[in-house]
N, C-alpha and C. Protein backbone atom coordinates (compact mmCIF):
# COMPACT_ATOMS: atom_id res chain seq x y z
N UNK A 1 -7.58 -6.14 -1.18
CA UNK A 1 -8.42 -5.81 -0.04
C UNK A 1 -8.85 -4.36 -0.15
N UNK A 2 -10.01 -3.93 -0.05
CA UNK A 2 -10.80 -2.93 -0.67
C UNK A 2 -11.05 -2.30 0.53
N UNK A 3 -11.32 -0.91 1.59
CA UNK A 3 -11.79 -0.74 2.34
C UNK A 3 -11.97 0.57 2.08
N UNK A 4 -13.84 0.90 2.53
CA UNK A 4 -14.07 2.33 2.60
C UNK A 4 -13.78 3.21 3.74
N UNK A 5 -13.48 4.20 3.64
CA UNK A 5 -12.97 5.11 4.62
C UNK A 5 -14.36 5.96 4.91
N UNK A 6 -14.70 5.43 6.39
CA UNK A 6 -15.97 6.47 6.85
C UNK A 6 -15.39 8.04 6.49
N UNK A 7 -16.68 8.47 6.39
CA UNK A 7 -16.92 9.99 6.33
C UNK A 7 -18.02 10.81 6.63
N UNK A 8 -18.01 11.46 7.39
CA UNK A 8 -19.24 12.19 7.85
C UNK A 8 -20.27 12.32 7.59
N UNK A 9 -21.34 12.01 8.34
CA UNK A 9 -22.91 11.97 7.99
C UNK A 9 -23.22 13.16 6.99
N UNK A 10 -23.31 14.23 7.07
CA UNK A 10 -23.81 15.32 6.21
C UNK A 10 -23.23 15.01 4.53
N UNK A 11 -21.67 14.17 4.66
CA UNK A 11 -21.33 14.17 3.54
C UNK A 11 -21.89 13.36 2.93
N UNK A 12 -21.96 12.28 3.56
CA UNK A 12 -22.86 11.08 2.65
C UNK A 12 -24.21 11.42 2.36
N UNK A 13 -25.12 12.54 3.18
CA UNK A 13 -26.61 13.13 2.96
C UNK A 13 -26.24 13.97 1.39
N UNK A 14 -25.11 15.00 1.65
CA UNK A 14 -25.01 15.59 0.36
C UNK A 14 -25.08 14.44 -0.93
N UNK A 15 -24.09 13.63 -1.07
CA UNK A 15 -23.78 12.95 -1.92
C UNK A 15 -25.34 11.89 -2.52
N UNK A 16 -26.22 11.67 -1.41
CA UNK A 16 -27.45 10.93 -1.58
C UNK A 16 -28.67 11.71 -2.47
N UNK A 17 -28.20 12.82 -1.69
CA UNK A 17 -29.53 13.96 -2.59
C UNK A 17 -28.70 14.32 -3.98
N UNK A 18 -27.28 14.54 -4.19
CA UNK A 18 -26.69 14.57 -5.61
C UNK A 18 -26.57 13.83 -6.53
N UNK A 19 -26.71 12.08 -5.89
CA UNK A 19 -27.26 11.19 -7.37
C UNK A 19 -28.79 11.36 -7.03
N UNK A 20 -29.37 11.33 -6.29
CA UNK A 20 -30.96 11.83 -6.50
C UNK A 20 -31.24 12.78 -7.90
N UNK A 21 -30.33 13.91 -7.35
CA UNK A 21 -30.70 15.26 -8.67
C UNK A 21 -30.42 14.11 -9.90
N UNK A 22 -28.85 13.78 -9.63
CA UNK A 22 -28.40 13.47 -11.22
C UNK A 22 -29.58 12.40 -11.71
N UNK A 23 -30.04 11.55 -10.62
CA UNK A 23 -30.72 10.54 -11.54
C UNK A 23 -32.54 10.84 -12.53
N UNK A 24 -32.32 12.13 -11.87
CA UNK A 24 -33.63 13.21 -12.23
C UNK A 24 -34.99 12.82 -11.02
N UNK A 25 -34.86 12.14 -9.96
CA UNK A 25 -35.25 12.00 -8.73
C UNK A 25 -36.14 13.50 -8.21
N UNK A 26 -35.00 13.89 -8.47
CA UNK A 26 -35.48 16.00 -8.04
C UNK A 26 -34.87 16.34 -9.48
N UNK A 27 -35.62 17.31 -9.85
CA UNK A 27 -35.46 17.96 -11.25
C UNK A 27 -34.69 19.58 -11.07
N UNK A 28 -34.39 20.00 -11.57
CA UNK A 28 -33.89 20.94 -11.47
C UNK A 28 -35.35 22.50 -11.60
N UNK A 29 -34.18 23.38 -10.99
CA UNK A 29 -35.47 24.34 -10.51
C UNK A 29 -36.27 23.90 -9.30
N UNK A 30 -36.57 22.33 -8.62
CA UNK A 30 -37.06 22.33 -8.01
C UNK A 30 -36.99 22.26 -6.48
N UNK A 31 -37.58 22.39 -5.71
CA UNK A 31 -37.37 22.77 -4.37
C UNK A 31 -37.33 21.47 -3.61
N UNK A 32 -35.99 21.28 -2.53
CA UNK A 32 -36.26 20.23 -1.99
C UNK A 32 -37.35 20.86 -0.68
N UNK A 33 -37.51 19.51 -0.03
CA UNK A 33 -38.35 18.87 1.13
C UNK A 33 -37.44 20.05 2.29
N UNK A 34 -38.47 20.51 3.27
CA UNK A 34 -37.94 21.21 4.49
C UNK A 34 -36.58 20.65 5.23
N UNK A 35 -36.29 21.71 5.91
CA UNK A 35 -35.07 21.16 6.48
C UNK A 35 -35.73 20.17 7.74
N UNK A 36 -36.57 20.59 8.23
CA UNK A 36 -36.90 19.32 9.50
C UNK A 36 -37.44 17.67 8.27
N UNK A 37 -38.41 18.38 7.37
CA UNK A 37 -38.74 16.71 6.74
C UNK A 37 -37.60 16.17 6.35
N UNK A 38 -36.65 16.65 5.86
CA UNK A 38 -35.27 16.07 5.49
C UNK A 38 -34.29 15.49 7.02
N UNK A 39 -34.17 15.88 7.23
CA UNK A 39 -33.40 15.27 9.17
C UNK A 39 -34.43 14.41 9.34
N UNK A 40 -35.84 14.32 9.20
CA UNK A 40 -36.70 12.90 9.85
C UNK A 40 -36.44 12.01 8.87
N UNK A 41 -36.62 12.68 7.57
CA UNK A 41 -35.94 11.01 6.75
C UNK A 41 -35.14 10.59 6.35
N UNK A 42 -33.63 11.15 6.79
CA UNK A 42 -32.71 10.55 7.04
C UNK A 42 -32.15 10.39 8.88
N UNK A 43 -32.81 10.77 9.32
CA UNK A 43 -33.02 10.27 10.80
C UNK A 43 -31.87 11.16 11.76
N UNK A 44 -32.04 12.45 11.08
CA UNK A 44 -30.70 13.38 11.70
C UNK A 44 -31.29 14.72 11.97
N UNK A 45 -30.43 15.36 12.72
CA UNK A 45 -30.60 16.38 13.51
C UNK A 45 -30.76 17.55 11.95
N UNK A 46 -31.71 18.56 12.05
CA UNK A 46 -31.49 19.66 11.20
C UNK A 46 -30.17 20.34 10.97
N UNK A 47 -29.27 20.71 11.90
CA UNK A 47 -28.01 20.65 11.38
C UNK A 47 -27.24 20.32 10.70
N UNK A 48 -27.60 19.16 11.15
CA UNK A 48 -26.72 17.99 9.97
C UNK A 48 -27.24 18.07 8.62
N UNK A 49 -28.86 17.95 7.96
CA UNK A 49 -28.78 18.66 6.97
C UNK A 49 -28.70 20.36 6.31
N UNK A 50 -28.93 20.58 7.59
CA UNK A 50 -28.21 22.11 6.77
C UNK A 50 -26.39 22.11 6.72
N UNK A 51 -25.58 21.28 6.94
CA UNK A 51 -24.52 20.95 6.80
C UNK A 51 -24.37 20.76 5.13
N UNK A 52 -25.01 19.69 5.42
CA UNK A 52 -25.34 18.97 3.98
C UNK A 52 -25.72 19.94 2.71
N UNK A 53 -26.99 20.87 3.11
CA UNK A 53 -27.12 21.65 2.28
C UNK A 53 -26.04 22.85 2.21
N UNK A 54 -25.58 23.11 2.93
CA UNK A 54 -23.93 24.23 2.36
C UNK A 54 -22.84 23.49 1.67
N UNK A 55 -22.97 22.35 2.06
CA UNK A 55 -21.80 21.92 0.95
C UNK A 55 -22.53 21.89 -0.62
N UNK A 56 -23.26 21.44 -0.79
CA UNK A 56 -24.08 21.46 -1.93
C UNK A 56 -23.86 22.63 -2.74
N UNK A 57 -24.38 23.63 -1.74
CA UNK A 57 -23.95 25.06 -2.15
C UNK A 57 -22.97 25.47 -2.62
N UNK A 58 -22.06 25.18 -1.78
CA UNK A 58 -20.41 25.42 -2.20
C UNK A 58 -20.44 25.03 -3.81
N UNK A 59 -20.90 23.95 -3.80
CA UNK A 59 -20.63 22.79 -5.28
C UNK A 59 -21.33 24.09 -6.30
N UNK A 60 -22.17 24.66 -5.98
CA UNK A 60 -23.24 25.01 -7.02
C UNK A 60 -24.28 24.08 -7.41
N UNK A 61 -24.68 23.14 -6.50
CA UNK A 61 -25.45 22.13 -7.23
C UNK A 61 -27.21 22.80 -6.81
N UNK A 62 -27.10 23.18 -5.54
CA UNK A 62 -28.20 24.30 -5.11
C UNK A 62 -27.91 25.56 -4.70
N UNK A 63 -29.05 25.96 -4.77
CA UNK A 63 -29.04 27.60 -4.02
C UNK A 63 -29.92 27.41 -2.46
N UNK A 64 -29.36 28.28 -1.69
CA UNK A 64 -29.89 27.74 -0.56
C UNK A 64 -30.41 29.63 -0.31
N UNK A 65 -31.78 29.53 -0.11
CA UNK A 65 -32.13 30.97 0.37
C UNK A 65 -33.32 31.03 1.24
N UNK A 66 -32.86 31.92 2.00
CA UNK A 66 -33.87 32.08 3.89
C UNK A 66 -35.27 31.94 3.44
N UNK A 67 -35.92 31.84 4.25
CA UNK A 67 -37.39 32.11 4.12
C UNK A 67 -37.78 30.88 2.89
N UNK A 68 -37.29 31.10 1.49
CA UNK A 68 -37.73 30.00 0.65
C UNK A 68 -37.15 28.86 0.12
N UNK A 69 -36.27 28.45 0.99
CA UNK A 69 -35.88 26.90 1.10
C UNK A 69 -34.64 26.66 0.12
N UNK A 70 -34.60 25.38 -0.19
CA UNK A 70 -33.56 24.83 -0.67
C UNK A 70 -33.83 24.95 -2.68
N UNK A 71 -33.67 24.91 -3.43
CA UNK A 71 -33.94 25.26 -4.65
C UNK A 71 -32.32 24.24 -5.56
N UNK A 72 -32.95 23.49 -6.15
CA UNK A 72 -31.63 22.04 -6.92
C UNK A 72 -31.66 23.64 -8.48
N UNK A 73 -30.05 23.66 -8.85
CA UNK A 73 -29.75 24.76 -9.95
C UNK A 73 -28.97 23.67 -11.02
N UNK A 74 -28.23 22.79 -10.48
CA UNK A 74 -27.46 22.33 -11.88
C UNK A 74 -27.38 20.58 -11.35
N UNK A 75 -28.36 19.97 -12.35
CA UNK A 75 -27.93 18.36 -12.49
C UNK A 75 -26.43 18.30 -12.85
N UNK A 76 -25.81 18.80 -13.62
CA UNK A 76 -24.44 18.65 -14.24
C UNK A 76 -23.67 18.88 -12.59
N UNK A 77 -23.41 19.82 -11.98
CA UNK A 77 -22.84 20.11 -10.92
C UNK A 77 -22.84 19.16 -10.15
N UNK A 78 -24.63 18.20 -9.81
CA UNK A 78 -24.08 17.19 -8.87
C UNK A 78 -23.58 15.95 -9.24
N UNK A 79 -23.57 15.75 -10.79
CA UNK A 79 -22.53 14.74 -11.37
C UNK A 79 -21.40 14.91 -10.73
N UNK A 80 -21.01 16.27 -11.11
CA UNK A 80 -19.61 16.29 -10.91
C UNK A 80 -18.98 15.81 -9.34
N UNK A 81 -20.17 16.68 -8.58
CA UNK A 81 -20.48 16.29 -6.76
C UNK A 81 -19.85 14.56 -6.61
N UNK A 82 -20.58 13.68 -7.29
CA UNK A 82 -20.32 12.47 -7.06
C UNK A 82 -19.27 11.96 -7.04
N UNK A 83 -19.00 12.20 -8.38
CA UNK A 83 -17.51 11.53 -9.17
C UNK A 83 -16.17 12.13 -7.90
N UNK A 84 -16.55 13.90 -7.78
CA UNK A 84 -15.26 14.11 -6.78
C UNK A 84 -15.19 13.19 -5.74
N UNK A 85 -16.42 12.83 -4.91
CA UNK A 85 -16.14 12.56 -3.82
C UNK A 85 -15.57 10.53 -4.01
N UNK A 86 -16.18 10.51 -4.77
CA UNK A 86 -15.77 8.97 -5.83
C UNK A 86 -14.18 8.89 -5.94
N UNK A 87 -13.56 9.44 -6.23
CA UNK A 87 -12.18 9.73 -6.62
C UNK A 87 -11.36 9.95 -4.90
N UNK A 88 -11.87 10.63 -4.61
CA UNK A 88 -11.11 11.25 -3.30
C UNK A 88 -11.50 9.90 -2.31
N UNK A 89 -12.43 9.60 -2.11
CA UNK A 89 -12.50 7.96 -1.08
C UNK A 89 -11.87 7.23 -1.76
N UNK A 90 -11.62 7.19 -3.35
CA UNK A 90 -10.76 5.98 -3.80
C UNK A 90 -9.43 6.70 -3.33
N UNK A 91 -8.98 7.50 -3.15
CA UNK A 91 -7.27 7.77 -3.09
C UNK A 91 -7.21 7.35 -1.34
N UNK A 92 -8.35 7.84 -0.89
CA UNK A 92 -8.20 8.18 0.84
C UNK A 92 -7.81 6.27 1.04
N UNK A 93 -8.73 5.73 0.55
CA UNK A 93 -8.90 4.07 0.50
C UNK A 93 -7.53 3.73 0.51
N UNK A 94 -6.83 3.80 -0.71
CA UNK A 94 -5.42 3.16 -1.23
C UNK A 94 -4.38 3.90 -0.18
N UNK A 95 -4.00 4.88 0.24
CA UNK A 95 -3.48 5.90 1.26
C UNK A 95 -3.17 4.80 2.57
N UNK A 96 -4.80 4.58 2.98
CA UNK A 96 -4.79 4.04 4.03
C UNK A 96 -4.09 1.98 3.82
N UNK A 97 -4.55 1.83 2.59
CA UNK A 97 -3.96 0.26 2.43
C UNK A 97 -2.63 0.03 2.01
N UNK A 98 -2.24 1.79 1.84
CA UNK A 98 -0.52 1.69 1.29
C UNK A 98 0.17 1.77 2.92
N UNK A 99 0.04 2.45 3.84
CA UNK A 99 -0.04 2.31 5.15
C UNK A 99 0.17 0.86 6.17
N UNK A 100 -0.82 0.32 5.59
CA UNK A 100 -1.14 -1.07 6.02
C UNK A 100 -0.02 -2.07 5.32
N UNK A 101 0.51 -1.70 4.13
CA UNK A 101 1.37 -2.58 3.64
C UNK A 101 2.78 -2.36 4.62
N UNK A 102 3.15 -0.98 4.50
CA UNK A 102 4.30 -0.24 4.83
C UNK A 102 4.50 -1.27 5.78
N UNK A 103 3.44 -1.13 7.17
CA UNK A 103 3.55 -1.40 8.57
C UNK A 103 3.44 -2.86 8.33
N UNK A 104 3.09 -3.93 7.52
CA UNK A 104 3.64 -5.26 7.53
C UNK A 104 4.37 -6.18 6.92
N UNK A 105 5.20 -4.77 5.89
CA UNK A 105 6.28 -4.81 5.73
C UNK A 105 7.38 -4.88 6.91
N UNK A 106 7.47 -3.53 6.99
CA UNK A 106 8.49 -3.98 8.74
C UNK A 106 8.55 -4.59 9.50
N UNK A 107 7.20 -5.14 9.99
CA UNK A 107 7.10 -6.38 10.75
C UNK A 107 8.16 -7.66 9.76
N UNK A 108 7.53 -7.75 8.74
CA UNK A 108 8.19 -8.97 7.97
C UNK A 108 9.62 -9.14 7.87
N UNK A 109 10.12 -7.56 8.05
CA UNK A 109 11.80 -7.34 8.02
C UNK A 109 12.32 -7.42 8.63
N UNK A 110 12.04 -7.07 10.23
CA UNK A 110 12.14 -7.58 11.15
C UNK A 110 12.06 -9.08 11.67
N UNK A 111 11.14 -9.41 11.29
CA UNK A 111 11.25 -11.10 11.58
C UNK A 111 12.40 -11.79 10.34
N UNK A 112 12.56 -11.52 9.24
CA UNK A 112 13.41 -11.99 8.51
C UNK A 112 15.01 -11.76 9.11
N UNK A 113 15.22 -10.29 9.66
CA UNK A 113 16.43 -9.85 10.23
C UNK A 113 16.63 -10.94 11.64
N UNK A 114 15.74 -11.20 12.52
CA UNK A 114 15.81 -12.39 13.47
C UNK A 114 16.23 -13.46 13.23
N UNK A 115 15.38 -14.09 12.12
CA UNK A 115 15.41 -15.12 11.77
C UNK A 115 17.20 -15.66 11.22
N UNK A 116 17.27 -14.34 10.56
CA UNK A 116 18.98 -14.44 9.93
C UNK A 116 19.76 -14.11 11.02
N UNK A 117 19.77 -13.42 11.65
CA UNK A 117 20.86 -13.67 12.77
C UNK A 117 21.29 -15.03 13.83
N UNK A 118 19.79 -15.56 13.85
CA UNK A 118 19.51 -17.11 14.56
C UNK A 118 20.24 -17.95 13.83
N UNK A 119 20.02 -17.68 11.94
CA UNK A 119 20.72 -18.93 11.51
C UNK A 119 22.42 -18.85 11.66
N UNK A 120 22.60 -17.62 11.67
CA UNK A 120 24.42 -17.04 11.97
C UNK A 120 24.77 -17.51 13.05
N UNK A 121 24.08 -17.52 13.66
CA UNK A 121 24.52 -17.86 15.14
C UNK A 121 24.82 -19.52 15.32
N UNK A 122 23.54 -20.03 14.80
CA UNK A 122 23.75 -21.56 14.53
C UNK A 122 25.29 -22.05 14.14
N UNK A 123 24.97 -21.43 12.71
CA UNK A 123 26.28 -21.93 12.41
C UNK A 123 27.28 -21.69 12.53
N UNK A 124 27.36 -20.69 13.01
CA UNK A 124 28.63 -20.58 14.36
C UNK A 124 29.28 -21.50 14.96
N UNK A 125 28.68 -22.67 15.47
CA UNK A 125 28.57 -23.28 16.23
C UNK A 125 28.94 -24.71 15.34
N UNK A 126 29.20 -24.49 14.29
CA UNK A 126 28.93 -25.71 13.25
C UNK A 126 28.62 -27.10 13.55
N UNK A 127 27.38 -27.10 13.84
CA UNK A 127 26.69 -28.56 14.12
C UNK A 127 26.35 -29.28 12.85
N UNK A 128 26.47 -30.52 13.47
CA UNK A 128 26.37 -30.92 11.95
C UNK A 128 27.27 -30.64 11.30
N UNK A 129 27.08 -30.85 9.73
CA UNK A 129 27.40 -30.55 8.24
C UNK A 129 27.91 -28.80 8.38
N UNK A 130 26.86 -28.38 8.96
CA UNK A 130 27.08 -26.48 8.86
C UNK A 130 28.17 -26.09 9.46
N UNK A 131 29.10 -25.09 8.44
CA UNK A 131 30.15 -24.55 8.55
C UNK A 131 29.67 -23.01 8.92
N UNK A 132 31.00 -21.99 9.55
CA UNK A 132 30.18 -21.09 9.53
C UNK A 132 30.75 -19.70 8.39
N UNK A 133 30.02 -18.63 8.66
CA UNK A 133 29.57 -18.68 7.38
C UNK A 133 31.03 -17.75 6.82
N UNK A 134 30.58 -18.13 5.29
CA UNK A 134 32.16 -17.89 4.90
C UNK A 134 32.06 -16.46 3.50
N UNK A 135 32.53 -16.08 3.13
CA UNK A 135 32.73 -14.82 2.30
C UNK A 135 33.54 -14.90 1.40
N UNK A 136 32.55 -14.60 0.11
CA UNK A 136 32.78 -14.88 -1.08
C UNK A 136 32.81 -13.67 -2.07
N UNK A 137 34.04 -13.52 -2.98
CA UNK A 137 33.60 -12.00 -3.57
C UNK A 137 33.13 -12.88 -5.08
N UNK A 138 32.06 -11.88 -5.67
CA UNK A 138 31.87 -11.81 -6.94
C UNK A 138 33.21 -11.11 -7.67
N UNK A 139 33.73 -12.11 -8.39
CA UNK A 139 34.71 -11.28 -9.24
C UNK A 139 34.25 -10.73 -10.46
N UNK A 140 35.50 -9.48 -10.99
CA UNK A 140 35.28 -9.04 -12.28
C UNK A 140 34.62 -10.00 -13.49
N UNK A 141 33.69 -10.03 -14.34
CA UNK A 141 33.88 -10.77 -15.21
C UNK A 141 32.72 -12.25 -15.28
N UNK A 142 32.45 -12.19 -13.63
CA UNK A 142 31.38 -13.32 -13.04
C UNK A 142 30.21 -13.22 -14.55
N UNK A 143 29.71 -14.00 -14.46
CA UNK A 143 28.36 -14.51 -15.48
C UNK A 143 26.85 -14.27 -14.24
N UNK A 144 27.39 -13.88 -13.24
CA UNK A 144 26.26 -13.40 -12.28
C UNK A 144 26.11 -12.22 -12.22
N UNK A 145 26.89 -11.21 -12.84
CA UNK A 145 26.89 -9.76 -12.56
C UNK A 145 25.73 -9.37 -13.58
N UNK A 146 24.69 -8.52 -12.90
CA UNK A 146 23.66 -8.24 -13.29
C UNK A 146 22.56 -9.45 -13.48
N UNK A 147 22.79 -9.96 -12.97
CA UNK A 147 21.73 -11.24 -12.66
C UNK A 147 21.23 -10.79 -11.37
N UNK A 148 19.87 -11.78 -11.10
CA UNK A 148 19.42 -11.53 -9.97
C UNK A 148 19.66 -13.29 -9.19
N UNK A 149 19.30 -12.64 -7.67
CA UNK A 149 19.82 -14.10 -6.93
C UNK A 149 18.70 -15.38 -7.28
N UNK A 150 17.74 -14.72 -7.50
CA UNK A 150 16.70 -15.86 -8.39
C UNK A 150 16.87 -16.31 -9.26
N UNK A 151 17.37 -15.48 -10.42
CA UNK A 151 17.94 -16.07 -12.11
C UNK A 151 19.13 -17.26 -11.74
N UNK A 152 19.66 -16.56 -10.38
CA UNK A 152 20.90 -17.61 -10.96
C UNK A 152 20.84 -18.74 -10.22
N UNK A 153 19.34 -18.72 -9.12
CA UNK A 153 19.31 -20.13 -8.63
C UNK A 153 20.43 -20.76 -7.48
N UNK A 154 21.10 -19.58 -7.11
CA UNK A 154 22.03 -20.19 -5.93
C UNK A 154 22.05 -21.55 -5.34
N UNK A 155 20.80 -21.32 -4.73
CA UNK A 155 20.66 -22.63 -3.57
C UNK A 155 20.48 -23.81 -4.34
N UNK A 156 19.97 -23.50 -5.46
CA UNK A 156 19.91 -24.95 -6.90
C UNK A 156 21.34 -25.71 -7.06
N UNK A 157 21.60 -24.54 -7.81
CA UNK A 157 23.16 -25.01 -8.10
C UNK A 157 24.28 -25.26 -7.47
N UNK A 158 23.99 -24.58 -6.13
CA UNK A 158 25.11 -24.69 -5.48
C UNK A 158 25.01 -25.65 -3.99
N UNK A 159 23.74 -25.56 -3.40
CA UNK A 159 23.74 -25.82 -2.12
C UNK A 159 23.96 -24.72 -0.95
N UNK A 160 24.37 -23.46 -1.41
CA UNK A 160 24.46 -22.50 -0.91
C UNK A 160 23.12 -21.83 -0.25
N UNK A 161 23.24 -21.15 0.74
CA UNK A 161 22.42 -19.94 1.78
C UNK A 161 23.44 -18.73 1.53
N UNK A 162 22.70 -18.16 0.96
CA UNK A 162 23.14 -16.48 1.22
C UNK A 162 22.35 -15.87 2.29
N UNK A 163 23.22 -15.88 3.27
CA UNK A 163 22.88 -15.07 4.69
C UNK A 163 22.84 -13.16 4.50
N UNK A 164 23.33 -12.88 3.67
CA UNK A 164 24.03 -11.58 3.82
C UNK A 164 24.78 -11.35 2.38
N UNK A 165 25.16 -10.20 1.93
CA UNK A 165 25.83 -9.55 1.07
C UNK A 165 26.45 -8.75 1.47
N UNK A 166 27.54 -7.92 0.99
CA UNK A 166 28.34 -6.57 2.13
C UNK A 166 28.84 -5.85 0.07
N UNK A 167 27.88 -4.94 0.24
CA UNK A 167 28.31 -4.29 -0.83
C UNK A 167 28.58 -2.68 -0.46
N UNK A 168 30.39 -2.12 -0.65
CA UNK A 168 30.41 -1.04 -0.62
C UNK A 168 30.14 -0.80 0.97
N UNK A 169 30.53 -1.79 1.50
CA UNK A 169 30.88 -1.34 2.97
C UNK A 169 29.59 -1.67 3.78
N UNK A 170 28.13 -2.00 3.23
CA UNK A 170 27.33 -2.21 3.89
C UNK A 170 26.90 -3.45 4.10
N UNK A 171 26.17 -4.46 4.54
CA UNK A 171 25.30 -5.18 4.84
C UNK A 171 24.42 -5.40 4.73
N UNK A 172 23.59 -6.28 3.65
CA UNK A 172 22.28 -6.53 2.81
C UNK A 172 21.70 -7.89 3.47
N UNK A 173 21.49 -8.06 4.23
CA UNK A 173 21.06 -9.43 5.51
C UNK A 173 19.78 -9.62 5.03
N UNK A 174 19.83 -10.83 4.67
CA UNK A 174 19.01 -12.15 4.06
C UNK A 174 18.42 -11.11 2.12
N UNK A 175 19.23 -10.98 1.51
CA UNK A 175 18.94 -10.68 0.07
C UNK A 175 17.78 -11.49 -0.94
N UNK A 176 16.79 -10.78 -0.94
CA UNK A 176 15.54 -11.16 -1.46
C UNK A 176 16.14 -11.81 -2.97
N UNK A 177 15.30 -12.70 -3.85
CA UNK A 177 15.38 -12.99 -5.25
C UNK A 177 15.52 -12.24 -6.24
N UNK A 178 15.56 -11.00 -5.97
CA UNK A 178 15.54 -9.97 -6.76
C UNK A 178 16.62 -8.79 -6.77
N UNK A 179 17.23 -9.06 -6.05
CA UNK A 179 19.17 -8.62 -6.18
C UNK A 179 19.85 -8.83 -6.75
N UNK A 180 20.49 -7.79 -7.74
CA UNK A 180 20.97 -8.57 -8.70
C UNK A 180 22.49 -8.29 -8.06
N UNK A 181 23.21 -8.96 -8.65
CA UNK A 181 24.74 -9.25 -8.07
C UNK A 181 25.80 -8.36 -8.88
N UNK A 182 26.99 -7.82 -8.34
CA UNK A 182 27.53 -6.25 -8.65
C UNK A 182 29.11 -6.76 -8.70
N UNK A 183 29.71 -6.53 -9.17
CA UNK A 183 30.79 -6.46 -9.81
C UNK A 183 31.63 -6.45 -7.72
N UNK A 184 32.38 -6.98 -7.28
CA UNK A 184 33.28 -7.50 -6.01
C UNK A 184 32.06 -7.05 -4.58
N UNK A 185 30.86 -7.09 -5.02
CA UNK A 185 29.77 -8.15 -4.02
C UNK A 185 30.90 -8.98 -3.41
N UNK A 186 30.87 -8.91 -1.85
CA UNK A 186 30.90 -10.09 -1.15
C UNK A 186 29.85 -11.08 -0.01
N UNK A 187 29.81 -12.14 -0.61
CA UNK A 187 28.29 -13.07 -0.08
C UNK A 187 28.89 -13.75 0.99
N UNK A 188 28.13 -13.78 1.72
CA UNK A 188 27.59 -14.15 3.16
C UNK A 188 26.96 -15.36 3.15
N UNK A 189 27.91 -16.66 2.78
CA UNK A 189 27.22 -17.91 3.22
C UNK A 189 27.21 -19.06 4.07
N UNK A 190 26.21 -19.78 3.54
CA UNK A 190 26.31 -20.93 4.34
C UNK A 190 26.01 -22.13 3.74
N UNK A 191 26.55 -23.43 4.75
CA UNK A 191 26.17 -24.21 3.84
C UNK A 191 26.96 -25.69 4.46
N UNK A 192 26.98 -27.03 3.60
CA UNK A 192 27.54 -27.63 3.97
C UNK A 192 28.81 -27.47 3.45
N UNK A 193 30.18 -28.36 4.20
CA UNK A 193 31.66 -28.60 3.65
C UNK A 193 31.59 -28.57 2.65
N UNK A 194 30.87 -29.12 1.19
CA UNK A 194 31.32 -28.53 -0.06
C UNK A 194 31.10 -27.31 -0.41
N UNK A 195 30.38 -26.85 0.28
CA UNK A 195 29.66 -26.12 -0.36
C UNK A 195 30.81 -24.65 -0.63
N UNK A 196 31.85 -24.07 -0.33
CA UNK A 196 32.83 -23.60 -0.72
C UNK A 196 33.59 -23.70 -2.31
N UNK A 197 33.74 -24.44 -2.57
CA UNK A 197 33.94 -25.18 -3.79
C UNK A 197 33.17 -24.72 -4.87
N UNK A 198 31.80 -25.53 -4.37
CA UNK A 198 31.23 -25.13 -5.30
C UNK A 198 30.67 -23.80 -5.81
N UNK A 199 30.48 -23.04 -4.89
CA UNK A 199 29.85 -21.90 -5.00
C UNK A 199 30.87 -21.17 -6.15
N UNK A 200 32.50 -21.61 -5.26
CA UNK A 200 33.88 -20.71 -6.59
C UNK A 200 33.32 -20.98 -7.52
N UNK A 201 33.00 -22.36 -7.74
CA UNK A 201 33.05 -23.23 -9.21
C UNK A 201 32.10 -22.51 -10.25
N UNK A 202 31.02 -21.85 -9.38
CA UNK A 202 29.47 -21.57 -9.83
C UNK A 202 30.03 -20.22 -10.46
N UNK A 203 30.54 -19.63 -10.04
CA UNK A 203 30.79 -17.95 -9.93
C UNK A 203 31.96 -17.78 -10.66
């Protein structure tokens, strides 16, 4: 998902008259259009292009002098004009969509952290088949250590829910496929009456 990040009228006027120069549109040495004919045809206040024309300036792409107008000095300069501002909306862009991930990320962690406490709670209660949930260490020596919980297919092989992990004193609640498993890991499961058994058997 791609999104441009507005930016100020004058900047986008600069940037319009700088692929103009580059595309040889306006030639160099030559003088642009007045500051009022320029605001009527881009439909803006003279300010706004004399905005436009100081940044330019800044760039070196024109010289801007009283009395005799605007004067284009380096096609190369407003190449460069472009590409910066090209680069900098692409970072501003990704900034803002790395943002957007962050924030539905947490949402997602949050609903996953709900969701796992609901199923704890369930089986609490052991309805049904569901026991509740029981704790398992990875021992020395396991064929899971340094595996991840995807490689080794838990819920395949075993019938097992890993609710939780407690490694080193903490709490890893609902452990993505991509955890790999650590030398006296203790797992947080669930599952039906065999499912004890088997999980030893697995591990």
């Amino acid at each position: 998902m791609n999104e441009r990040v507005s930016m100020p009228r004058y900047v986008k006027i600069a940037i319009d008259v700088a692929i103009r120069i580059h595309k040889g549109n306006i030639k160099e040495r030559e003088k642009l259009r007045g500051r009022s004919i320029l605001a009527s045809e881009y439909n803006v206040s003279p300010e706004t292009i004399r905005k436009a024309m100081k940044l330019l300036e800044d760039k070196d792409v024109v010289e801007v002098n009283k009395g005799s107008g605007v004067m284009v000095k380096s096609k190369q300069k407003a190449y460069e004009v472009i590409e910066s501002f090209k680069e900098s909306e692409s970072i501003s862009s990704l900034r803002k969509r790395q943002k957007q991930l962050f924030e539905e990320k947490r949402t997602i962690e949050k609903e996953i952290q709900e969701i796992t406490e609901k199923i704890i709670d369930l089986c609490k209660f052991k309805r049904g088949e569901l026991v509740e949930p029981i704790e398992i260490e990875v021992k020395v020596g396991s064929h899971v250590i340094g595996k991840t919980v995807g490689e080794c297919e838990i819920w395949h092989n075993t019938g097992a829910t890993i609710i939780g992990v407690v490694r080193k004193g903490r709490i890893i609640l609902s452990p993505g496929p991509y955890l790999e498993f650590q030398e006296e890991d203790k797992l947080l499961i669930a599952g039906d009456l065999g499912v004890v058994d088997r999980i030893n058997n697995f591990l």
